[in-house]
Every structure is written in C-alpha cells, then in structure tokens.
C-alpha atoms as a PDB file:
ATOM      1  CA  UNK A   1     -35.412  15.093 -22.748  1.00  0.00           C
ATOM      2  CA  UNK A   2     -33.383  11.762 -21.904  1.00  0.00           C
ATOM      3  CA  UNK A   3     -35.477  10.890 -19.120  1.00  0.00           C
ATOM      4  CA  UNK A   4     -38.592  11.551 -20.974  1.00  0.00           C
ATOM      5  CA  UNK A   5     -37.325   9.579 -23.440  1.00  0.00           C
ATOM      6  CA  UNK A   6     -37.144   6.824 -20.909  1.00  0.00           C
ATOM      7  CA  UNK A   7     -40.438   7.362 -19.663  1.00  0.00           C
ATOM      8  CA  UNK A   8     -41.996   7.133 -22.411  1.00  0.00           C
ATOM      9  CA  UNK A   9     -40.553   3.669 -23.060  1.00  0.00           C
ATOM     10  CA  UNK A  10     -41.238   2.280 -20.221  1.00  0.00           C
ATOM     11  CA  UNK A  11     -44.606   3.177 -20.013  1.00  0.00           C
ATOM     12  CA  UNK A  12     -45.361   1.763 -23.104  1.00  0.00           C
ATOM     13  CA  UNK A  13     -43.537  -1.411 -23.157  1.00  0.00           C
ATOM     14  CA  UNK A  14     -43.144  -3.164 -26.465  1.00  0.00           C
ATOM     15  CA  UNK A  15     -45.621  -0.534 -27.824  1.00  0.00           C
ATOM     16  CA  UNK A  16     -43.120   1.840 -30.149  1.00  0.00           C
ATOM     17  CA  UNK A  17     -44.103   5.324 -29.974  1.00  0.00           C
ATOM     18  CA  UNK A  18     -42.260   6.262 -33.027  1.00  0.00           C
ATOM     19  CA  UNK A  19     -40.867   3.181 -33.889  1.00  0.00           C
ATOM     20  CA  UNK A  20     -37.404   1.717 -33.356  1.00  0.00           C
ATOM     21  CA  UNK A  21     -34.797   0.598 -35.781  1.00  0.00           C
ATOM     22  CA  UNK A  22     -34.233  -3.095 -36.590  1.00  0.00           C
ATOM     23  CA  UNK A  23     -30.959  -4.858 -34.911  1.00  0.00           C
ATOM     24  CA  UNK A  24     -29.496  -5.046 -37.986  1.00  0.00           C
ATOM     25  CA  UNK A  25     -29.865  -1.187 -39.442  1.00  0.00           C
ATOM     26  CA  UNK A  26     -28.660  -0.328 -35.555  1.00  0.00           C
ATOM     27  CA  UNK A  27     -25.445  -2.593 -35.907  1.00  0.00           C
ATOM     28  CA  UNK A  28     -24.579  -1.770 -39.344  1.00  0.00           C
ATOM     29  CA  UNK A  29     -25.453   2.129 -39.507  1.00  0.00           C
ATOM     30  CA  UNK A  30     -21.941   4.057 -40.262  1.00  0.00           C
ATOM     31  CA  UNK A  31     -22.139   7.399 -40.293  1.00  0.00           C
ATOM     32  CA  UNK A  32     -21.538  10.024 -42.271  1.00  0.00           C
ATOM     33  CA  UNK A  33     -17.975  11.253 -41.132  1.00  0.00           C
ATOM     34  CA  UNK A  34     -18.403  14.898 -43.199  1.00  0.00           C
ATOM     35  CA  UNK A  35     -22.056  15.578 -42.025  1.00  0.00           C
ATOM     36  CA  UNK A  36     -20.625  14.822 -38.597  1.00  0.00           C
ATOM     37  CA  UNK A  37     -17.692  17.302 -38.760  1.00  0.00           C
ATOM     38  CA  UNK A  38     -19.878  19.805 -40.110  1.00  0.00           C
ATOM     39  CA  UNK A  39     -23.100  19.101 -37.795  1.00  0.00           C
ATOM     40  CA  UNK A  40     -20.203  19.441 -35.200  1.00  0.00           C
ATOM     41  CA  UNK A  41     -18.998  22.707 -36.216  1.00  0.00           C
ATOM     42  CA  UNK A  42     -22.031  24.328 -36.356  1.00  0.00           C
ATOM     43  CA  UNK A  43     -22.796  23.350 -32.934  1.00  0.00           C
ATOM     44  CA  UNK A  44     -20.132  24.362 -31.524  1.00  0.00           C
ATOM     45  CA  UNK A  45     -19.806  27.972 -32.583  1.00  0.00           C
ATOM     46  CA  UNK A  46     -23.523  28.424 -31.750  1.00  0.00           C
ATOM     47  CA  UNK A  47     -22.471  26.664 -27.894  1.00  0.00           C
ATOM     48  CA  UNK A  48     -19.904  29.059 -27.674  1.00  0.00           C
ATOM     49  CA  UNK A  49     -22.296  31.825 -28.920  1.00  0.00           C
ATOM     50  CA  UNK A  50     -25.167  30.682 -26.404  1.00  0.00           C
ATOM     51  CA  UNK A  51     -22.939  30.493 -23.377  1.00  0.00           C
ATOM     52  CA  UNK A  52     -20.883  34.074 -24.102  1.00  0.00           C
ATOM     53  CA  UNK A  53     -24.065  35.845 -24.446  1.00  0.00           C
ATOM     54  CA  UNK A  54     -25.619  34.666 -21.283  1.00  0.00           C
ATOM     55  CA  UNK A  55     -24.374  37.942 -19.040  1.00  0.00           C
ATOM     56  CA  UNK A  56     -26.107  39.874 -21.934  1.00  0.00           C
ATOM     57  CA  UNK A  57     -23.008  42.177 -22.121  1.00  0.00           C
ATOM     58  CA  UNK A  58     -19.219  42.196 -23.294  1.00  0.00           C
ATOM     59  CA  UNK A  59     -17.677  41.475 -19.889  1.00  0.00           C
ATOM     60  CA  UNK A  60     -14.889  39.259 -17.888  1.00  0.00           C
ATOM     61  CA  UNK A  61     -17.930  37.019 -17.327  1.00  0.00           C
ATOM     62  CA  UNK A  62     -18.999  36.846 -21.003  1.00  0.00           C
ATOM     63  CA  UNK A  63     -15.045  36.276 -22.061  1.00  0.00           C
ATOM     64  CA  UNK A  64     -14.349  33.433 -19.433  1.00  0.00           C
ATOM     65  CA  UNK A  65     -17.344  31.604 -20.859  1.00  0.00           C
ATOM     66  CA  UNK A  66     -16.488  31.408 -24.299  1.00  0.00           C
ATOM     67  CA  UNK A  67     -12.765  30.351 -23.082  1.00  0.00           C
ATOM     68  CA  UNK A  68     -13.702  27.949 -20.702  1.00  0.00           C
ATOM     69  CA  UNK A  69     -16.204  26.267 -23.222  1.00  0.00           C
ATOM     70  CA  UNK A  70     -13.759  25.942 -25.875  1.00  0.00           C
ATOM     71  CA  UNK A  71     -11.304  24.855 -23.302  1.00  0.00           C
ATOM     72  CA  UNK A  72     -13.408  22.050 -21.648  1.00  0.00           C
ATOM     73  CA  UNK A  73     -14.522  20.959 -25.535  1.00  0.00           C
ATOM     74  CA  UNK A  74     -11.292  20.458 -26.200  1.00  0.00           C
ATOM     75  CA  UNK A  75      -9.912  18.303 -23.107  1.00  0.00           C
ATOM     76  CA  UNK A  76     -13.193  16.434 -23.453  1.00  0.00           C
ATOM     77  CA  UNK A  77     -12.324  15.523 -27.165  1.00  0.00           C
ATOM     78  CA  UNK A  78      -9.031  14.468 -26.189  1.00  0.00           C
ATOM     79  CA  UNK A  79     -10.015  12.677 -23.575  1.00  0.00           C
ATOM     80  CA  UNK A  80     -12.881  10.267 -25.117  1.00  0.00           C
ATOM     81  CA  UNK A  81     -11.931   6.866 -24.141  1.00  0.00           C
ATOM     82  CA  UNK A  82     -12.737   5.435 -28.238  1.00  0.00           C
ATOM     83  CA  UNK A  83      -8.529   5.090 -28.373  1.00  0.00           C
ATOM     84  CA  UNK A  84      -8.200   3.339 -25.238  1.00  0.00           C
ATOM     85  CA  UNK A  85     -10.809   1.021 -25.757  1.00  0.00           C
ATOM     86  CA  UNK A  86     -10.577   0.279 -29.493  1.00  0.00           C
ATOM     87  CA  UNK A  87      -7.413   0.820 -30.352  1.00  0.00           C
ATOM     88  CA  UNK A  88      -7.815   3.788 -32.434  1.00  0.00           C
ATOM     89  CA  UNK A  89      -9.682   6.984 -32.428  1.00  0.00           C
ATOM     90  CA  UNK A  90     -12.984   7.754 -34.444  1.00  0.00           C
ATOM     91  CA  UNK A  91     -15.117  10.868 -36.080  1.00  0.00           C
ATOM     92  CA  UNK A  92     -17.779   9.951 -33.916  1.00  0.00           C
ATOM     93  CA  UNK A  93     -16.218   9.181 -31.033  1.00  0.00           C
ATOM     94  CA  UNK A  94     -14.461  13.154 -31.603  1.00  0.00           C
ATOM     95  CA  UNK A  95     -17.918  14.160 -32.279  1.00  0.00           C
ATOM     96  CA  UNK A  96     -19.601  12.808 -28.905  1.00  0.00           C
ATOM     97  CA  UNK A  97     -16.312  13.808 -26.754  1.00  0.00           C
ATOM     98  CA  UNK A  98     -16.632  17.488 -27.977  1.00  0.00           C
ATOM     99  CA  UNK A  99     -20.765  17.103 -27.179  1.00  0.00           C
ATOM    100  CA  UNK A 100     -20.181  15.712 -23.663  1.00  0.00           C
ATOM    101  CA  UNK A 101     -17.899  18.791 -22.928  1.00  0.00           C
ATOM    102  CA  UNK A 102     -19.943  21.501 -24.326  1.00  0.00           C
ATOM    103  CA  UNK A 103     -22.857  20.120 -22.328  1.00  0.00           C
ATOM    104  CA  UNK A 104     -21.011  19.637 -19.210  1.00  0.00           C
ATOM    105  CA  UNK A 105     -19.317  23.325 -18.949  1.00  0.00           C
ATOM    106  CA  UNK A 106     -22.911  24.914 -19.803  1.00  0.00           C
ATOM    107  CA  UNK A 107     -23.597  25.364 -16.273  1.00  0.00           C
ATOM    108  CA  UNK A 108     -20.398  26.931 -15.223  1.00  0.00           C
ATOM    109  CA  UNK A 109     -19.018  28.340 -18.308  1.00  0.00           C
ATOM    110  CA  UNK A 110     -18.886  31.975 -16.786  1.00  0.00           C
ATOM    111  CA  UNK A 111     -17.861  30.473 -13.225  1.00  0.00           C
ATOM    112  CA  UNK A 112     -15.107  28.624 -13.066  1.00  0.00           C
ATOM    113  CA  UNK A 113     -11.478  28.919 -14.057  1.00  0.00           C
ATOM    114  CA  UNK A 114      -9.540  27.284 -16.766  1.00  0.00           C
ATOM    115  CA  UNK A 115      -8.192  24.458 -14.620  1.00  0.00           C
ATOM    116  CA  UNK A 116     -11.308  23.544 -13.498  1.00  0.00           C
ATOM    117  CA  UNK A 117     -12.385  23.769 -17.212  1.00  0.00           C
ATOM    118  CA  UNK A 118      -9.671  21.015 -17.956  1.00  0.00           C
ATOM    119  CA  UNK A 119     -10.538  18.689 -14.972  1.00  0.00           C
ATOM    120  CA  UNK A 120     -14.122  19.293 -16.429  1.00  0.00           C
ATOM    121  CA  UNK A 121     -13.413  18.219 -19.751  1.00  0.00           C
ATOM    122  CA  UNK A 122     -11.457  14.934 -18.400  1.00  0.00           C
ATOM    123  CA  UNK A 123     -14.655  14.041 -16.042  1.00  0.00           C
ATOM    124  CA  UNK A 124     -16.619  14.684 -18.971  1.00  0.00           C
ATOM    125  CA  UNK A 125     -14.772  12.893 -21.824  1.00  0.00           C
ATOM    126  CA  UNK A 126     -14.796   9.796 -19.200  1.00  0.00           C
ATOM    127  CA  UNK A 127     -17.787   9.580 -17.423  1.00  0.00           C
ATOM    128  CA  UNK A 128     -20.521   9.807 -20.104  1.00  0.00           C
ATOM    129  CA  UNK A 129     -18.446   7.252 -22.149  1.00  0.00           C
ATOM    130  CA  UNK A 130     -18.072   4.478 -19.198  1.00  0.00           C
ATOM    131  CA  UNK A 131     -22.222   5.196 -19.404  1.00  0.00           C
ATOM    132  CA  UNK A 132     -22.340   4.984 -22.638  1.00  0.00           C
ATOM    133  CA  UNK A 133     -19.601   2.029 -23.417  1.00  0.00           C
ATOM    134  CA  UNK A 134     -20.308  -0.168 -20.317  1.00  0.00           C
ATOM    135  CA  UNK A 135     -23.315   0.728 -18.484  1.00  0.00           C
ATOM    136  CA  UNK A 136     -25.246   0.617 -21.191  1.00  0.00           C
ATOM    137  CA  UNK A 137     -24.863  -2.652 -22.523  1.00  0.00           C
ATOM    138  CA  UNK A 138     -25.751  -4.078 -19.195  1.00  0.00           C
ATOM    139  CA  UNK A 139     -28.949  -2.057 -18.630  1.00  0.00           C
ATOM    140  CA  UNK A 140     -31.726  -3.784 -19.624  1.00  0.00           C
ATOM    141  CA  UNK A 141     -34.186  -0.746 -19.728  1.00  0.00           C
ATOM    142  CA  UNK A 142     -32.139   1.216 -21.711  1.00  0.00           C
ATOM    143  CA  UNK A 143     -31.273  -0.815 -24.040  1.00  0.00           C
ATOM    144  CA  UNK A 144     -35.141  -0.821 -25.115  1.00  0.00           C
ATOM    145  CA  UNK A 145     -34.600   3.026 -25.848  1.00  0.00           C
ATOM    146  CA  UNK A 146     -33.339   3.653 -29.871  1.00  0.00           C
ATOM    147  CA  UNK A 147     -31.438   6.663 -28.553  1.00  0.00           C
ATOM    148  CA  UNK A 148     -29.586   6.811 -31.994  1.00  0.00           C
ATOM    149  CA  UNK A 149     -28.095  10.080 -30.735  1.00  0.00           C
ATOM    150  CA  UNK A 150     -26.870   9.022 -27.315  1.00  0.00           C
ATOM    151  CA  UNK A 151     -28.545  12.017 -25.819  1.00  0.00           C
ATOM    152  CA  UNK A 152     -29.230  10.182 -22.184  1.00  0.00           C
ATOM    153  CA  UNK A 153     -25.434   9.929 -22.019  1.00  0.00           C
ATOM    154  CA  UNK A 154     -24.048  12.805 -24.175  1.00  0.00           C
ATOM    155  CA  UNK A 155     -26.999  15.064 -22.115  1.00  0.00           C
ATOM    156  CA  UNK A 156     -28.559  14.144 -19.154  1.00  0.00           C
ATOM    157  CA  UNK A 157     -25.278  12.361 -17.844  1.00  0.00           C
ATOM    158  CA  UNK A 158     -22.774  14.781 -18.903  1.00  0.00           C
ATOM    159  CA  UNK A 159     -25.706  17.597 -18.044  1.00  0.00           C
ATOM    160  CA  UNK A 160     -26.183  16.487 -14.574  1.00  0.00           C
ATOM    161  CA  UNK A 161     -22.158  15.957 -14.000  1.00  0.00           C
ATOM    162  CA  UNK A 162     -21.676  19.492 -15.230  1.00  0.00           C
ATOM    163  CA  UNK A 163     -24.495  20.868 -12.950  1.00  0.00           C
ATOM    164  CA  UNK A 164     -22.653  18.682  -9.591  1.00  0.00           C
ATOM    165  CA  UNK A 165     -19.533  20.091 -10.539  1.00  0.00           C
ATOM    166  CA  UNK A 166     -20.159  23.895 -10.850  1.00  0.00           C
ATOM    167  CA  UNK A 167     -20.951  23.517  -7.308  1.00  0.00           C
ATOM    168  CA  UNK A 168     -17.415  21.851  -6.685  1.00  0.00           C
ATOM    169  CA  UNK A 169     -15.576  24.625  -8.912  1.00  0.00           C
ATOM    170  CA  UNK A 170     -17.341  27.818  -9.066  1.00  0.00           C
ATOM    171  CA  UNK A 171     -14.987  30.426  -8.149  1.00  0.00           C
ATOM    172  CA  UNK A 172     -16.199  33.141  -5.649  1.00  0.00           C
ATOM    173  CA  UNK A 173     -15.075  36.281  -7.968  1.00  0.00           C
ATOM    174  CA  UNK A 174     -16.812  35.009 -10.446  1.00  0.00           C
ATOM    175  CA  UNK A 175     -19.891  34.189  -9.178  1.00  0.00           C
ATOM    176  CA  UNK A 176     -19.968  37.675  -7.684  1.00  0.00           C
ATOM    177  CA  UNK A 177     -20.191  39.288 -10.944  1.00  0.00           C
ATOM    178  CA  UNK A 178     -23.380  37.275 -12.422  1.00  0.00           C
ATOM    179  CA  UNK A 179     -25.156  35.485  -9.141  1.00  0.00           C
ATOM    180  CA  UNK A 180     -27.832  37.106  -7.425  1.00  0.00           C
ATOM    181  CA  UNK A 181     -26.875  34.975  -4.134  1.00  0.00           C
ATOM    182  CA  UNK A 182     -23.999  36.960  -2.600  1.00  0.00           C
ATOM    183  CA  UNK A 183     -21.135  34.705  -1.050  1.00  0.00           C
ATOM    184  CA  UNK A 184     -21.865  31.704  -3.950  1.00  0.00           C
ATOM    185  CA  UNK A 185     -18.872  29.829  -4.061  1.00  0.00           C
ATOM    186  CA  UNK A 186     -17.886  26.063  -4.917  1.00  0.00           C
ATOM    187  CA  UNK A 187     -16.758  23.425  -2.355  1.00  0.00           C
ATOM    188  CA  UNK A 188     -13.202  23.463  -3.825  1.00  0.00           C
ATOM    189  CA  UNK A 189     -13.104  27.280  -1.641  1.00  0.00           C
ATOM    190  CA  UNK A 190     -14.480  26.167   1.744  1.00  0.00           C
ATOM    191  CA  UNK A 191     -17.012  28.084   3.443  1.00  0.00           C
ATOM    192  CA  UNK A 192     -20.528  27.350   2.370  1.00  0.00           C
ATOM    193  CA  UNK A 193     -19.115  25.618  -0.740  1.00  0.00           C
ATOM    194  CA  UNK A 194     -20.139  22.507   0.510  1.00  0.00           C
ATOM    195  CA  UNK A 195     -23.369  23.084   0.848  1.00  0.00           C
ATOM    196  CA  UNK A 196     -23.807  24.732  -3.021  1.00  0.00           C
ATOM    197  CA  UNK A 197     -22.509  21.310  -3.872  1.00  0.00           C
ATOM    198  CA  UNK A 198     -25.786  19.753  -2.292  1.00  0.00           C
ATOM    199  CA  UNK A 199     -27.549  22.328  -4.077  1.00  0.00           C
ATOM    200  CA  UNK A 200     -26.841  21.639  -7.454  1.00  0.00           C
ATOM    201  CA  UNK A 201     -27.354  17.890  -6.862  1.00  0.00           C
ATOM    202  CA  UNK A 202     -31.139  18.671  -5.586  1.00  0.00           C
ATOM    203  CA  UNK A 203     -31.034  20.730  -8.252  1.00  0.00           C
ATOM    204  CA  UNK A 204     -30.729  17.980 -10.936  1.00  0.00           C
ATOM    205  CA  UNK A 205     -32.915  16.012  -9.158  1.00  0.00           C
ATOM    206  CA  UNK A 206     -35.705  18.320  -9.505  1.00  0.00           C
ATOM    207  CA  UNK A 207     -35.145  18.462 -13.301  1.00  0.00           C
ATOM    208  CA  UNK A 208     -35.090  15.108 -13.688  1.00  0.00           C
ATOM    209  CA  UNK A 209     -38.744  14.698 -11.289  1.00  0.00           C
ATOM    210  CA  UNK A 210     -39.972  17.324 -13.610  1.00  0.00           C
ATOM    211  CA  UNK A 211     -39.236  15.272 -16.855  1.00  0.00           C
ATOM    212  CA  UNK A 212     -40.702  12.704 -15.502  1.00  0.00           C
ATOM    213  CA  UNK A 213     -43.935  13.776 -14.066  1.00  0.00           C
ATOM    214  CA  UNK A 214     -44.620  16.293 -16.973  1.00  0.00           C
ATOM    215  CA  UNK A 215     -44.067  13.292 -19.798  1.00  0.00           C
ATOM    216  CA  UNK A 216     -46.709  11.398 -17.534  1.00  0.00           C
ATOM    217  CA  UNK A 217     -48.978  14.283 -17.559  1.00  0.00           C
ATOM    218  CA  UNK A 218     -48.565  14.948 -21.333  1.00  0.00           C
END
C-alpha cells in the first residue's frame, strides 16, 4: 500500500489525488492521545488474534506466535527512539513503536524464538524511526506524500525488515511444524540458511514490483 501510495504521487505530480493537508494543519495537528490508546488496543488484540490463528489449530506453533508478537510489541515500544531524540517519550511515539513491531514479527511470529523476538523488536523500534525521523525529512519525493499515518515507514519498512529477518531467525523446529519446504531454516543455523535469507529479500522485492506495476495498471 506504501509504495502505491508513492506511485501514485509521483505519477501525478502536483495533481492531488485526494488532496493533501495544508503545512499548517500538518504542523499543528495533535492527536488525540485516548483515541490513540484505544485505536491501539484494538489493534493489537486483533494482531495477536490474526497471527495465533494462522496454523488454523491450538498448537506449539499457534502459542509461539501469540508470545512472540506480544514479545516483539513490547521491545519495539520500548525501544522507539521519541526519548532519545526529544527528550521525553510520547502516546504516539508508544503508538507507532508498538505498530512497527507488530508489523515486523508478522512474518515470523510462529518461527522464531523469543530472543530473536527481542532483537526483532529493537531492529524494529529503530529502524522504521531513523526512516521516519531522518530519512524522511531529507527525501524530497516523500515528502510530497501526506502519509498522515506513517504507513511507508510503520509498514512497508518495518514489513520488509520483518520479512529479511525471518530468513535470519527462523528456527528449524519450528519451521518444520508449519512449512511445506522441508529443511527451512534461518541463516543464524547455517546450512542453507543463507540462502532463505536471499529468499525473503527477492521476496520483498517482488511485492514491492507488484505494487507498483498493479497501481500503474489500475
């Protein structure tokens, strides 16, 4: 959706497709710190929901999911760079922490272990926000984009992050019980987890040439 979103701007220029916010309302737009919490809370019971009930049973699978989402949620919360930076933390800042670590464990939430859950949620409370923080105050493109939401960097960053490291941390045992591909295993465990890692990059790459071509097409 990100990349569409991009697209679509880019394409059109100074056209507005649906019409962008005024400097002023996007500088001086607080938000509502209760709608946030609760918005939040929703989301997050239905993430944890979504990602248990992917092995379509009550199993180790299903039960390692739910932890490791909560788990990687959590260290991605704490780990949202709003205190470093500013000097003190924020609701919003909480919010999009918790969003960049739900969306970054999706891939592997039945796959990995709870250490890699935590390293997860560290990569993923960082990364997105240097995107978001730095990067995007110095990219001219995106900067056209009203992303009110932050979705490029709270999904398709933190998205394609999770996706490259499932294939760094999926553990073989694991994978066994839910993977068709016998032998899947991340590059963290040798053997052919080096080339899974490759594999989930090409992976995201494909997604993100099929965003692309199909918002062209449509």
């Amino acid at each position: 959706m990100a990349s569409s979103v991009m697209v679509a701007v880019a394409r059109n220029g100074k056209e507005k497709v649906v019409g962008q916010r005024s400097t002023l309302h996007r500088e001086r737009f607080p938000p509502n710190n209760v709608l946030l919490m609760l918005g939040q809370a929703c989301c997050g019971l239905g993430w944890a929901g979504f990602n248990g009930e992917d092995p379509y049973s009550a199993n180790i699978d299903s039960s390692m999911a739910v932890l490791n989402t909560n788990i990687c949620a959590a260290t991605s919360l704490l780990t949202w760079l709003d205190v470093i930076f500013f000097g003190k933390p924020s609701v919003i800042g909480a919010v999009q922490g918790m969003i960049t670590g739900l969306v970054c464990i999706t891939p592997s939430a039945g796959l990995v272990q709870g250490w890699a859950a935590i390293v997860m949620g560290i990569l993923s409370g960082s990364v997105p926000w240097f995107t978001m923080m730095i990067v995007h105050k110095k990219w001219t493109l995106i900067q056209k984009i009203d992303d009110t939401l932050g979705v490029f960097h709270s999904h398709a960053v933190a998205g394609l992050l999770g996706g490259t490291l499932t294939g760094i941390f999926a553990e073989p045992e694991l994978g066994a019980l839910s993977l068709p591909v016998t032998n899947s295993r991340g590059g963290v465990y040798g053997g052919s987890g080096g080339i899974q890692v490759l594999k989930q990059i090409a992976g995201g790459c494909f997604i993100i040439g099929w965003n692309i071509v199909m918002t062209s097409i449509i």
